[in-house]
C-alpha atoms as a PDB file:
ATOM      1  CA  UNK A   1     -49.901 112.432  47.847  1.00  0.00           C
ATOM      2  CA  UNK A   2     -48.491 108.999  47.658  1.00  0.00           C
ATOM      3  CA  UNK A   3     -45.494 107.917  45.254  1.00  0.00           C
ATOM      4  CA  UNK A   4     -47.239 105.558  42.772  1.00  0.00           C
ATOM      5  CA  UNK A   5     -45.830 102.191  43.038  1.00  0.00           C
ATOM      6  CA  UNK A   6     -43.764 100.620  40.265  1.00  0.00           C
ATOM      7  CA  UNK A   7     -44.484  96.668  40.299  1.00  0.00           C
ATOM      8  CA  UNK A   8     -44.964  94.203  37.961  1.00  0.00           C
ATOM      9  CA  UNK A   9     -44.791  90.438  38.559  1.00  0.00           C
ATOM     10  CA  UNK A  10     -41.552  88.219  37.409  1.00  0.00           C
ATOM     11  CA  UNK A  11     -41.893  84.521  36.038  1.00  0.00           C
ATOM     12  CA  UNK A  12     -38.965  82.113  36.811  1.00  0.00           C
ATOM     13  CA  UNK A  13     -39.629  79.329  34.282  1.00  0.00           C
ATOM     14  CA  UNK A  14     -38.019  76.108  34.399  1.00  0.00           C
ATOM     15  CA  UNK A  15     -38.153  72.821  32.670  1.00  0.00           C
ATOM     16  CA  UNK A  16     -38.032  69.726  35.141  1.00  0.00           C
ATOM     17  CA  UNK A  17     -37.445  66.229  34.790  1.00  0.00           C
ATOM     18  CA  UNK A  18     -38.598  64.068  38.116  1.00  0.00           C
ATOM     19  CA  UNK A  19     -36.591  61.381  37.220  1.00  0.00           C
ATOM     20  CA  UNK A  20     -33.423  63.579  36.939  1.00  0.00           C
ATOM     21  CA  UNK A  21     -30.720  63.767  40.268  1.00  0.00           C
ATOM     22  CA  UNK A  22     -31.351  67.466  40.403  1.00  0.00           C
ATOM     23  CA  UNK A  23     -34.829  67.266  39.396  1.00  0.00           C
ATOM     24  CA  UNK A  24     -34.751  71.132  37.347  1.00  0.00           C
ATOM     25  CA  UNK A  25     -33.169  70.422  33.958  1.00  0.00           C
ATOM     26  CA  UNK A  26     -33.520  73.721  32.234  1.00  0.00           C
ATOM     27  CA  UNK A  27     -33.477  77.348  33.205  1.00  0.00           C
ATOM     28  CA  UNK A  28     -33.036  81.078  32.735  1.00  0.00           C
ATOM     29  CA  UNK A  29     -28.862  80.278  32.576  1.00  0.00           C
ATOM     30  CA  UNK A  30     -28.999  76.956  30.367  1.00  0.00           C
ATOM     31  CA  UNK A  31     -31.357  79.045  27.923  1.00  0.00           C
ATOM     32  CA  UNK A  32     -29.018  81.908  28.117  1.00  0.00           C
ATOM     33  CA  UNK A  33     -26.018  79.712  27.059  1.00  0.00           C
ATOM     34  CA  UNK A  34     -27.461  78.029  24.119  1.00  0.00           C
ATOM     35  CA  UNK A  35     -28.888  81.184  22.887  1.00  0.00           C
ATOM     36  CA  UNK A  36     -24.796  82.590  22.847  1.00  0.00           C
ATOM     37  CA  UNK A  37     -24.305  79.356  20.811  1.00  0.00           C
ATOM     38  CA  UNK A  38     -26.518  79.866  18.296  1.00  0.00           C
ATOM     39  CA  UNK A  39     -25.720  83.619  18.086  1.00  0.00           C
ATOM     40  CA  UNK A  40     -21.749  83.122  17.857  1.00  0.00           C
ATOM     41  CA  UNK A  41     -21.836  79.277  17.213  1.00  0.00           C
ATOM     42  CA  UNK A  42     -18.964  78.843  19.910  1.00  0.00           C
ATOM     43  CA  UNK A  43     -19.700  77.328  23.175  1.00  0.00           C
ATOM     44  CA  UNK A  44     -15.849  78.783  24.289  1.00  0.00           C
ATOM     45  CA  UNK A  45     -17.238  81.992  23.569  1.00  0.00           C
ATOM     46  CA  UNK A  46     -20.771  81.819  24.347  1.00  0.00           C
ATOM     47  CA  UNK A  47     -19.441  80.586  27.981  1.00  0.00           C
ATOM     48  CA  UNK A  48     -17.115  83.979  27.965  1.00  0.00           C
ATOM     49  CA  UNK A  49     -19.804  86.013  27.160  1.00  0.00           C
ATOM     50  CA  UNK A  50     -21.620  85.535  30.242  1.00  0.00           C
ATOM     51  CA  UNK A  51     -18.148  85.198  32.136  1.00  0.00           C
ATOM     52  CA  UNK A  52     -18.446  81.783  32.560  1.00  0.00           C
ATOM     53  CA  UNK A  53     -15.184  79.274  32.396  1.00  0.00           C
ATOM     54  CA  UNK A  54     -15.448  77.239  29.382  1.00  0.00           C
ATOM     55  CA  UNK A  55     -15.421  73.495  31.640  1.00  0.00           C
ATOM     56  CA  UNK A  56     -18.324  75.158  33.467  1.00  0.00           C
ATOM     57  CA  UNK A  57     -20.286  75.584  30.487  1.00  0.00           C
ATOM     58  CA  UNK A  58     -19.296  72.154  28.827  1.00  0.00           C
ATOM     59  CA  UNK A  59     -20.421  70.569  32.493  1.00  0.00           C
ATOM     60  CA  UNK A  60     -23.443  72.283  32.596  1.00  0.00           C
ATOM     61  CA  UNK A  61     -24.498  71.522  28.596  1.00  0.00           C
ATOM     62  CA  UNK A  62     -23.380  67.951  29.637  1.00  0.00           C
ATOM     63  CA  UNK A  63     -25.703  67.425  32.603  1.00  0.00           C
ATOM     64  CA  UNK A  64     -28.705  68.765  30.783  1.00  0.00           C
ATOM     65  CA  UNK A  65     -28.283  66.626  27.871  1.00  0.00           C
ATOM     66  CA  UNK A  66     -27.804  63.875  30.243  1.00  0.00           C
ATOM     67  CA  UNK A  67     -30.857  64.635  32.068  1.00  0.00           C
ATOM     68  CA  UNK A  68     -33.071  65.718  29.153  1.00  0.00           C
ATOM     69  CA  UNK A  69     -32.089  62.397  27.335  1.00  0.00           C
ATOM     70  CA  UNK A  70     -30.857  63.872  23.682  1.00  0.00           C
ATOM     71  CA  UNK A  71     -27.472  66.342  22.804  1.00  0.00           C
ATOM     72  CA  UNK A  72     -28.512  70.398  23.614  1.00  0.00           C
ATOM     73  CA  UNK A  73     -24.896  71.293  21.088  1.00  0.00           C
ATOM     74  CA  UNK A  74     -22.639  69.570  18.646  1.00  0.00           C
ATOM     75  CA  UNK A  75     -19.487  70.381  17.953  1.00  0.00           C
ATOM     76  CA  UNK A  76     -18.669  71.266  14.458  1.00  0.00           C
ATOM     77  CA  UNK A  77     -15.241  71.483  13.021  1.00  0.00           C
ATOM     78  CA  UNK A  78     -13.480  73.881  12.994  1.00  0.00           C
ATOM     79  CA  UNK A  79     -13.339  74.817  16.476  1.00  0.00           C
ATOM     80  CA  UNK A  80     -17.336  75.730  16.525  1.00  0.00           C
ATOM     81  CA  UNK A  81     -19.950  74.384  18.352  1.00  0.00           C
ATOM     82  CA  UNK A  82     -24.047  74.750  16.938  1.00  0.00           C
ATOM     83  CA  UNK A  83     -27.282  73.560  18.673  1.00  0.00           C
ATOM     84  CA  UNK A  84     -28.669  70.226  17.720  1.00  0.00           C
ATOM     85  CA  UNK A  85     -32.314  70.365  15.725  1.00  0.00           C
ATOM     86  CA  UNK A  86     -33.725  69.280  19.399  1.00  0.00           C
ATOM     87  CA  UNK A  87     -31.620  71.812  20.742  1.00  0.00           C
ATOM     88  CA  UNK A  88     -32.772  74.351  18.666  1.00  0.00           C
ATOM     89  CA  UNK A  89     -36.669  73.312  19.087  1.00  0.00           C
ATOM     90  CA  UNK A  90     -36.226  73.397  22.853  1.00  0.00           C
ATOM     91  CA  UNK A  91     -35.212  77.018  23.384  1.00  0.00           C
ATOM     92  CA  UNK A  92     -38.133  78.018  21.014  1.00  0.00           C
ATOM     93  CA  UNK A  93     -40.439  75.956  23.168  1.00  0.00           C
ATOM     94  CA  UNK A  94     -39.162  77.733  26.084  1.00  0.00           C
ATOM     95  CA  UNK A  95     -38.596  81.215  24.587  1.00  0.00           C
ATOM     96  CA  UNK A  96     -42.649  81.387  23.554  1.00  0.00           C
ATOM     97  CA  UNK A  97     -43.485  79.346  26.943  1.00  0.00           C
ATOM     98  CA  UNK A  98     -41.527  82.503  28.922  1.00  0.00           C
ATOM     99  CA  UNK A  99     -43.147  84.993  26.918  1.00  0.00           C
ATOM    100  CA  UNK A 100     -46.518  83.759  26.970  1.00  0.00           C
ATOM    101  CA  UNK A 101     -46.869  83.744  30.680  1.00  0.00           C
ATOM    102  CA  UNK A 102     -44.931  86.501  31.173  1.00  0.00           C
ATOM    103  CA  UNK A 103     -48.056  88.643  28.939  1.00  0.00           C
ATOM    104  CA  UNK A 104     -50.611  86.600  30.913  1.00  0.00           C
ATOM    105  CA  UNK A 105     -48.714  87.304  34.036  1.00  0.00           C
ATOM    106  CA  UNK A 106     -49.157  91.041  33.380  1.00  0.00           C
ATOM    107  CA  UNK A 107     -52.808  90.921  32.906  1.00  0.00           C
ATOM    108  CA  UNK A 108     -53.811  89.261  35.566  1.00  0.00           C
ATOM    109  CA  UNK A 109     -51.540  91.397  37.214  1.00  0.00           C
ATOM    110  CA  UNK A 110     -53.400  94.025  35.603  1.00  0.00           C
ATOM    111  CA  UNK A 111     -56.666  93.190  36.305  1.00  0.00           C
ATOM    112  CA  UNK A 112     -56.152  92.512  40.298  1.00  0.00           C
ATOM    113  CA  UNK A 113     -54.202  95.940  40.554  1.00  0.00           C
ATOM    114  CA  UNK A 114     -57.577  97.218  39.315  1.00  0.00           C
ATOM    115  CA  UNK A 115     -59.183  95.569  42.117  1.00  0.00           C
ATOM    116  CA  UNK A 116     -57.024  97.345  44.801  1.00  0.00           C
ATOM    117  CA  UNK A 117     -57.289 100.208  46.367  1.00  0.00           C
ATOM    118  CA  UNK A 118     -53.745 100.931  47.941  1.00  0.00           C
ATOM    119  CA  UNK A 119     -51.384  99.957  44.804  1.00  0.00           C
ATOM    120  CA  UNK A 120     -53.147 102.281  42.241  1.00  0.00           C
END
Protein backbone atom coordinates (compact mmCIF):
# COMPACT_ATOMS: atom_id res chain seq x y z
CA UNK A 1 0.00 0.00 0.00
CA UNK A 2 1.22 3.41 -0.83
CA UNK A 3 2.30 6.14 1.87
CA UNK A 4 -0.43 8.82 1.48
CA UNK A 5 1.05 11.97 0.37
CA UNK A 6 1.19 15.05 2.58
CA UNK A 7 0.84 18.28 0.22
CA UNK A 8 -0.78 21.30 0.34
CA UNK A 9 -0.09 24.34 -1.85
CA UNK A 10 1.98 27.58 -0.45
CA UNK A 11 1.11 31.29 -1.53
CA UNK A 12 4.06 33.78 -1.70
CA UNK A 13 2.20 37.12 -1.70
CA UNK A 14 3.75 40.26 -2.53
CA UNK A 15 2.81 43.82 -3.05
CA UNK A 16 4.52 45.46 -6.22
CA UNK A 17 4.98 48.79 -7.41
CA UNK A 18 6.11 48.94 -11.38
CA UNK A 19 7.36 52.16 -11.04
CA UNK A 20 9.64 51.18 -8.08
CA UNK A 21 13.76 50.26 -8.84
CA UNK A 22 13.13 46.84 -7.43
CA UNK A 23 9.74 46.57 -8.67
CA UNK A 24 8.39 44.12 -5.30
CA UNK A 25 7.73 46.60 -2.49
CA UNK A 26 6.26 44.40 0.15
CA UNK A 27 6.66 40.85 1.31
CA UNK A 28 6.54 37.94 3.72
CA UNK A 29 9.87 39.75 5.64
CA UNK A 30 8.65 43.55 5.44
CA UNK A 31 5.20 42.20 6.91
CA UNK A 32 7.05 40.23 9.44
CA UNK A 33 8.98 43.35 10.66
CA UNK A 34 6.19 45.71 11.08
CA UNK A 35 4.14 43.15 12.74
CA UNK A 36 7.35 42.98 15.63
CA UNK A 37 6.74 46.78 15.68
CA UNK A 38 3.45 46.87 16.49
CA UNK A 39 3.77 43.91 18.93
CA UNK A 40 6.87 45.45 20.94
CA UNK A 41 6.64 49.03 19.42
CA UNK A 42 10.56 48.97 18.87
CA UNK A 43 11.96 48.69 15.49
CA UNK A 44 15.65 47.92 17.48
CA UNK A 45 13.93 45.10 18.84
CA UNK A 46 11.53 44.02 16.35
CA UNK A 47 14.80 43.86 13.94
CA UNK A 48 16.49 41.51 16.87
CA UNK A 49 13.73 39.42 17.01
CA UNK A 50 14.08 38.04 13.70
CA UNK A 51 18.02 38.40 14.06
CA UNK A 52 18.21 41.09 11.92
CA UNK A 53 20.89 44.16 12.51
CA UNK A 54 19.03 47.16 13.43
CA UNK A 55 20.58 49.43 10.03
CA UNK A 56 19.20 46.47 8.06
CA UNK A 57 15.85 46.89 9.28
CA UNK A 58 15.87 50.83 9.24
CA UNK A 59 17.19 50.33 5.34
CA UNK A 60 14.71 48.04 4.52
CA UNK A 61 11.56 50.16 6.33
CA UNK A 62 13.27 53.08 4.43
CA UNK A 63 13.15 51.67 0.90
CA UNK A 64 9.58 50.54 1.23
CA UNK A 65 8.34 53.75 2.39
CA UNK A 66 10.26 55.23 -0.35
CA UNK A 67 8.81 53.01 -2.84
CA UNK A 68 5.26 52.77 -1.47
CA UNK A 69 5.17 56.68 -1.36
CA UNK A 70 3.96 57.29 2.54
CA UNK A 71 6.05 56.39 6.16
CA UNK A 72 5.46 52.27 7.07
CA UNK A 73 6.86 53.50 11.17
CA UNK A 74 7.35 56.61 13.19
CA UNK A 75 9.46 57.01 15.73
CA UNK A 76 8.03 57.96 19.01
CA UNK A 77 9.95 59.26 21.92
CA UNK A 78 11.23 57.64 24.06
CA UNK A 79 13.33 55.36 22.21
CA UNK A 80 10.07 53.54 20.51
CA UNK A 81 9.10 53.25 17.21
CA UNK A 82 4.93 52.51 16.19
CA UNK A 83 3.39 51.97 12.69
CA UNK A 84 1.90 54.92 10.96
CA UNK A 85 -2.23 54.74 10.47
CA UNK A 86 -1.17 53.73 6.65
CA UNK A 87 1.19 51.50 8.10
CA UNK A 88 -1.10 49.90 10.18
CA UNK A 89 -3.95 49.63 7.31
CA UNK A 90 -1.40 48.05 5.00
CA UNK A 91 -0.46 44.94 6.98
CA UNK A 92 -4.27 44.36 7.56
CA UNK A 93 -4.76 44.63 3.83
CA UNK A 94 -2.12 42.15 3.39
CA UNK A 95 -2.73 39.93 6.44
CA UNK A 96 -6.63 39.20 5.09
CA UNK A 97 -5.21 39.29 1.31
CA UNK A 98 -2.64 36.20 2.55
CA UNK A 99 -5.26 34.50 4.31
CA UNK A 100 -7.89 34.69 1.88
CA UNK A 101 -6.01 33.02 -0.86
CA UNK A 102 -4.30 30.91 1.19
CA UNK A 103 -8.25 29.23 2.14
CA UNK A 104 -9.06 29.50 -1.59
CA UNK A 105 -5.73 28.02 -2.38
CA UNK A 106 -6.68 24.95 -0.30
CA UNK A 107 -9.91 24.34 -1.97
CA UNK A 108 -9.08 24.37 -5.15
CA UNK A 109 -6.39 22.39 -4.02
CA UNK A 110 -8.98 20.34 -2.59
CA UNK A 111 -11.17 19.93 -5.22
CA UNK A 112 -8.38 18.92 -8.03
CA UNK A 113 -6.84 16.34 -5.47
CA UNK A 114 -10.37 14.91 -5.77
CA UNK A 115 -9.94 14.72 -9.36
CA UNK A 116 -6.72 12.57 -9.18
CA UNK A 117 -6.18 9.35 -8.97
CA UNK A 118 -2.43 8.94 -7.82
CA UNK A 119 -2.30 11.74 -4.90
CA UNK A 120 -5.35 10.39 -2.92
Amino acid sequence: MKAKKHISPAIKLSFVNPDSESKSVLGKGVVRLMQNVDEVHSLNQAAKMMNMAYSKAWRITKKTSEALGFELIESVRPKGSILTPEGKELLEVYLKMERQLRDEATEIFDSLLKETTHLK
